[in-house]
C-alpha atoms as a PDB file:
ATOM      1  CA  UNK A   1     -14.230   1.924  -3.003  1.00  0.00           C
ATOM      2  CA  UNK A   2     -10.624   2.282  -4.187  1.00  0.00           C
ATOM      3  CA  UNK A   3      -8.735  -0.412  -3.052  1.00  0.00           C
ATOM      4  CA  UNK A   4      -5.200   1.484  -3.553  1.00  0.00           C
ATOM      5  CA  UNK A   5      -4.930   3.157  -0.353  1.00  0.00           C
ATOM      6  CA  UNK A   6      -7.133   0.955   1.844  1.00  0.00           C
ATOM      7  CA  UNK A   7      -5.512  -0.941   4.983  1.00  0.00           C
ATOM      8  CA  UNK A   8      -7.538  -3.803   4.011  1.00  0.00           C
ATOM      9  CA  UNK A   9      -6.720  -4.468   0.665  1.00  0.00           C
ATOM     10  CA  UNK A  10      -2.745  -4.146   1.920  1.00  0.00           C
ATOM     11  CA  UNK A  11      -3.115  -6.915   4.874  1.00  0.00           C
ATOM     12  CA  UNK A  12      -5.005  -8.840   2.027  1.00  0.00           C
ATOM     13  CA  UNK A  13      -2.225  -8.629  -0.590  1.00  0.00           C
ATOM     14  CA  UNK A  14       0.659  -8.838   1.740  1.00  0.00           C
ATOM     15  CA  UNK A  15      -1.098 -12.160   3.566  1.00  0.00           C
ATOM     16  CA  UNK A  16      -2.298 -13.727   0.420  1.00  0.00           C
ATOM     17  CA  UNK A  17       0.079 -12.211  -2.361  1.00  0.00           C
ATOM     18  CA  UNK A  18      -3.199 -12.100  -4.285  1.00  0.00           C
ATOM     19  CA  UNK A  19      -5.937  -9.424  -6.007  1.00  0.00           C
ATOM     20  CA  UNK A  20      -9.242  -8.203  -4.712  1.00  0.00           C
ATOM     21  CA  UNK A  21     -10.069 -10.997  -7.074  1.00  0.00           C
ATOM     22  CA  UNK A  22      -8.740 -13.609  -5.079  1.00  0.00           C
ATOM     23  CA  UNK A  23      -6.299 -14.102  -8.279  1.00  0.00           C
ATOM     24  CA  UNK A  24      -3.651 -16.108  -9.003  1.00  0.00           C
ATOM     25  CA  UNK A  25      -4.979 -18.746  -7.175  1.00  0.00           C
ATOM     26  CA  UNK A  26      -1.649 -19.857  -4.551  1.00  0.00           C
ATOM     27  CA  UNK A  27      -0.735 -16.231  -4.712  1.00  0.00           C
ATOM     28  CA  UNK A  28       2.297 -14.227  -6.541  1.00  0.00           C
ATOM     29  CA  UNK A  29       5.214 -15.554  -5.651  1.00  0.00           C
ATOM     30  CA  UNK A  30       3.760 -17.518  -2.667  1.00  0.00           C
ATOM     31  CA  UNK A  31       7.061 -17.577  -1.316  1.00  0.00           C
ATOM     32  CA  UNK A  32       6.770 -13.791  -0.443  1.00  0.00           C
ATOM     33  CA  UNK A  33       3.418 -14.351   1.550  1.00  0.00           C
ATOM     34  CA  UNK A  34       4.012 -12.249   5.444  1.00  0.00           C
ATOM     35  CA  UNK A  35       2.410 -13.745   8.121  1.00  0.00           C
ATOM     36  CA  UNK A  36      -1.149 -11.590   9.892  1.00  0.00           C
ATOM     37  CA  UNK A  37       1.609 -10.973  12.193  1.00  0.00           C
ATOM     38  CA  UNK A  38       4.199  -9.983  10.406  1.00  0.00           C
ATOM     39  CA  UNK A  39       1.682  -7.321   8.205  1.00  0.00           C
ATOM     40  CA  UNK A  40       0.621  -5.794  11.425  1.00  0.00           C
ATOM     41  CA  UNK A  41       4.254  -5.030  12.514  1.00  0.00           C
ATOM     42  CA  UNK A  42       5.030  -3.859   8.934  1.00  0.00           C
ATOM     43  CA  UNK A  43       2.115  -1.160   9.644  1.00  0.00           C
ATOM     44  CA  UNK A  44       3.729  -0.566  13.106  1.00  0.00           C
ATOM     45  CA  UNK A  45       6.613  -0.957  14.163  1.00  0.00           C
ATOM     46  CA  UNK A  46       8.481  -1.611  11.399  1.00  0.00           C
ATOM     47  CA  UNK A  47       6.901   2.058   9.783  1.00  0.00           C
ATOM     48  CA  UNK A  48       8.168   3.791  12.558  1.00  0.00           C
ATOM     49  CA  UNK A  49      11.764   2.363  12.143  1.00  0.00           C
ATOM     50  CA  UNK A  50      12.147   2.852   8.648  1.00  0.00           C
ATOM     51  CA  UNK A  51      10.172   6.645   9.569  1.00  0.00           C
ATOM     52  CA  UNK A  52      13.110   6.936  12.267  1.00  0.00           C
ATOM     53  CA  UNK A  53      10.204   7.354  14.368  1.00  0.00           C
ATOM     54  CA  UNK A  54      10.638   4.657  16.778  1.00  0.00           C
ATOM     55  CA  UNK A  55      11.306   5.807  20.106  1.00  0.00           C
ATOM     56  CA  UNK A  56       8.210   7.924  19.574  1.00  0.00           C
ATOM     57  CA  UNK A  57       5.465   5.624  17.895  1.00  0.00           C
ATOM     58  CA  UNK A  58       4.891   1.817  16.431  1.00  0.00           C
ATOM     59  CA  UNK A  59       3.905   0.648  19.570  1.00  0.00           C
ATOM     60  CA  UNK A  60       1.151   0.840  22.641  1.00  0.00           C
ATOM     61  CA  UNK A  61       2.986   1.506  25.663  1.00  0.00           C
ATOM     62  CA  UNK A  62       3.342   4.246  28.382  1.00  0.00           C
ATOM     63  CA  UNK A  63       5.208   7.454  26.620  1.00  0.00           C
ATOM     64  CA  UNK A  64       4.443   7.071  23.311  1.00  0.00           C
ATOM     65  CA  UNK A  65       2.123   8.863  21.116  1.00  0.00           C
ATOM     66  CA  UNK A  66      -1.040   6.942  21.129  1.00  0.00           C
ATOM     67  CA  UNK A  67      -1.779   6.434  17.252  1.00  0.00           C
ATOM     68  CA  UNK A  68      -4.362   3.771  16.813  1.00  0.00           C
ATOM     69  CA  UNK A  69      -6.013   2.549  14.270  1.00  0.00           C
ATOM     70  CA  UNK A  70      -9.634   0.547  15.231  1.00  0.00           C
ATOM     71  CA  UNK A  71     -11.025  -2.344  13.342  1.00  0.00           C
ATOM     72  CA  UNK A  72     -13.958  -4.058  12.589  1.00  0.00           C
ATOM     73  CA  UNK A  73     -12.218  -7.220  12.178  1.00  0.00           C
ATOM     74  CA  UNK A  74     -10.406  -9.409  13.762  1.00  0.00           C
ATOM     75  CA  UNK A  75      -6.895  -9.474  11.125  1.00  0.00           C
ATOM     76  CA  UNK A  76      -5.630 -12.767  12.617  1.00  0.00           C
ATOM     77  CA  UNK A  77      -9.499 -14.778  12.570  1.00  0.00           C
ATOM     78  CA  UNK A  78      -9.883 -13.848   9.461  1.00  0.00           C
ATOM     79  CA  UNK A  79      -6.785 -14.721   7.348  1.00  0.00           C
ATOM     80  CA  UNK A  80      -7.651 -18.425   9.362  1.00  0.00           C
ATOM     81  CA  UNK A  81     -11.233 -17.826   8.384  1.00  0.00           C
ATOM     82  CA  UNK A  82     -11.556 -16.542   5.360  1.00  0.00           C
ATOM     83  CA  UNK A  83      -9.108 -14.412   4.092  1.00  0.00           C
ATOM     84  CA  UNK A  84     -11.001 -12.223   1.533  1.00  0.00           C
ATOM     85  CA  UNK A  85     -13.469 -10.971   4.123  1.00  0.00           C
ATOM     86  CA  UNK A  86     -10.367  -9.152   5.065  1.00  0.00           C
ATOM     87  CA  UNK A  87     -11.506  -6.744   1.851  1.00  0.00           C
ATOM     88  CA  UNK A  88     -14.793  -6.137   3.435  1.00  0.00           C
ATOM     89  CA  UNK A  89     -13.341  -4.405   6.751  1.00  0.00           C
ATOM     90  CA  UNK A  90     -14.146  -0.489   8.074  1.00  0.00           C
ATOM     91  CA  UNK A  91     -12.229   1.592  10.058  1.00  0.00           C
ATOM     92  CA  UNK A  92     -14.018   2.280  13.032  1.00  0.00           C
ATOM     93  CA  UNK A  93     -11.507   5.032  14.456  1.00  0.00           C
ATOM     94  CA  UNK A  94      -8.408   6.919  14.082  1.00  0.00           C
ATOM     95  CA  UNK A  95      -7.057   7.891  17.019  1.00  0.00           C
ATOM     96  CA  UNK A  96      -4.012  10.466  16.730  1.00  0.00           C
ATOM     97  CA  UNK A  97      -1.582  11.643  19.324  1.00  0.00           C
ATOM     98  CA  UNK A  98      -4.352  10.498  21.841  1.00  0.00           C
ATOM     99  CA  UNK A  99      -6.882  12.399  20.127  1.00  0.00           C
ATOM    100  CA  UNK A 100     -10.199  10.609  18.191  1.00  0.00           C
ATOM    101  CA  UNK A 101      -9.821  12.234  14.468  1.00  0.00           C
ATOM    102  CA  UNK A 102     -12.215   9.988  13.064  1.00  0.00           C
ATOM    103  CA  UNK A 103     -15.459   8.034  14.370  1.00  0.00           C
ATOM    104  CA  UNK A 104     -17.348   6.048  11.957  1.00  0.00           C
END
């Protein structure tokens, strides 16, 4: 699996500031570490501000396209738990303007 372009190995460096390796231990600048939260609204609605897309999508609500994303994991358990399971993590489904585009 190529860890590039996977969701999960983004949450896992922007959480830990670390590699798929778990390496260096602390982190990279440990300083720079987001919050679970603060990763999920940098995939959400933060994207769709800087993607002057906001009135339109970054959020769940009534009006807006319905872009979803489904897990197998619980983000915010896990980076409590045990933050490099966050690696192992599918997507389950891809949901785009309301429509399924992908079901595992």
């Amino acid at each position: 699996m190529g860890y590039d372009w996977s969701i999960f190995y983004g949450l896992h460096s922007a959480i830990m500031r670390q590699s798929i390796d778990s390496e260096p231990a602390g982190g990279w600048f440990p300083e720079e570490k987001l919050s679970a939260e603060e990763t999920i609204r940098g995939y959400t609605v933060n994207a769709s501000y800087a993607n002057f897309t906001e009135e339109s999508t970054g959020k769940l609500v009534e009006g807006m396209w319905a872009d979803i994303t489904v897990l197998d994991t619980d983000v915010f358990a896990d980076v409590r738990e045990d933050p490099a399971s966050l690696l192992a993590g599918k997507v389950l489904m891809t949901i785009v303007n309301g429509e399924i585009v992908y079901q595992q």
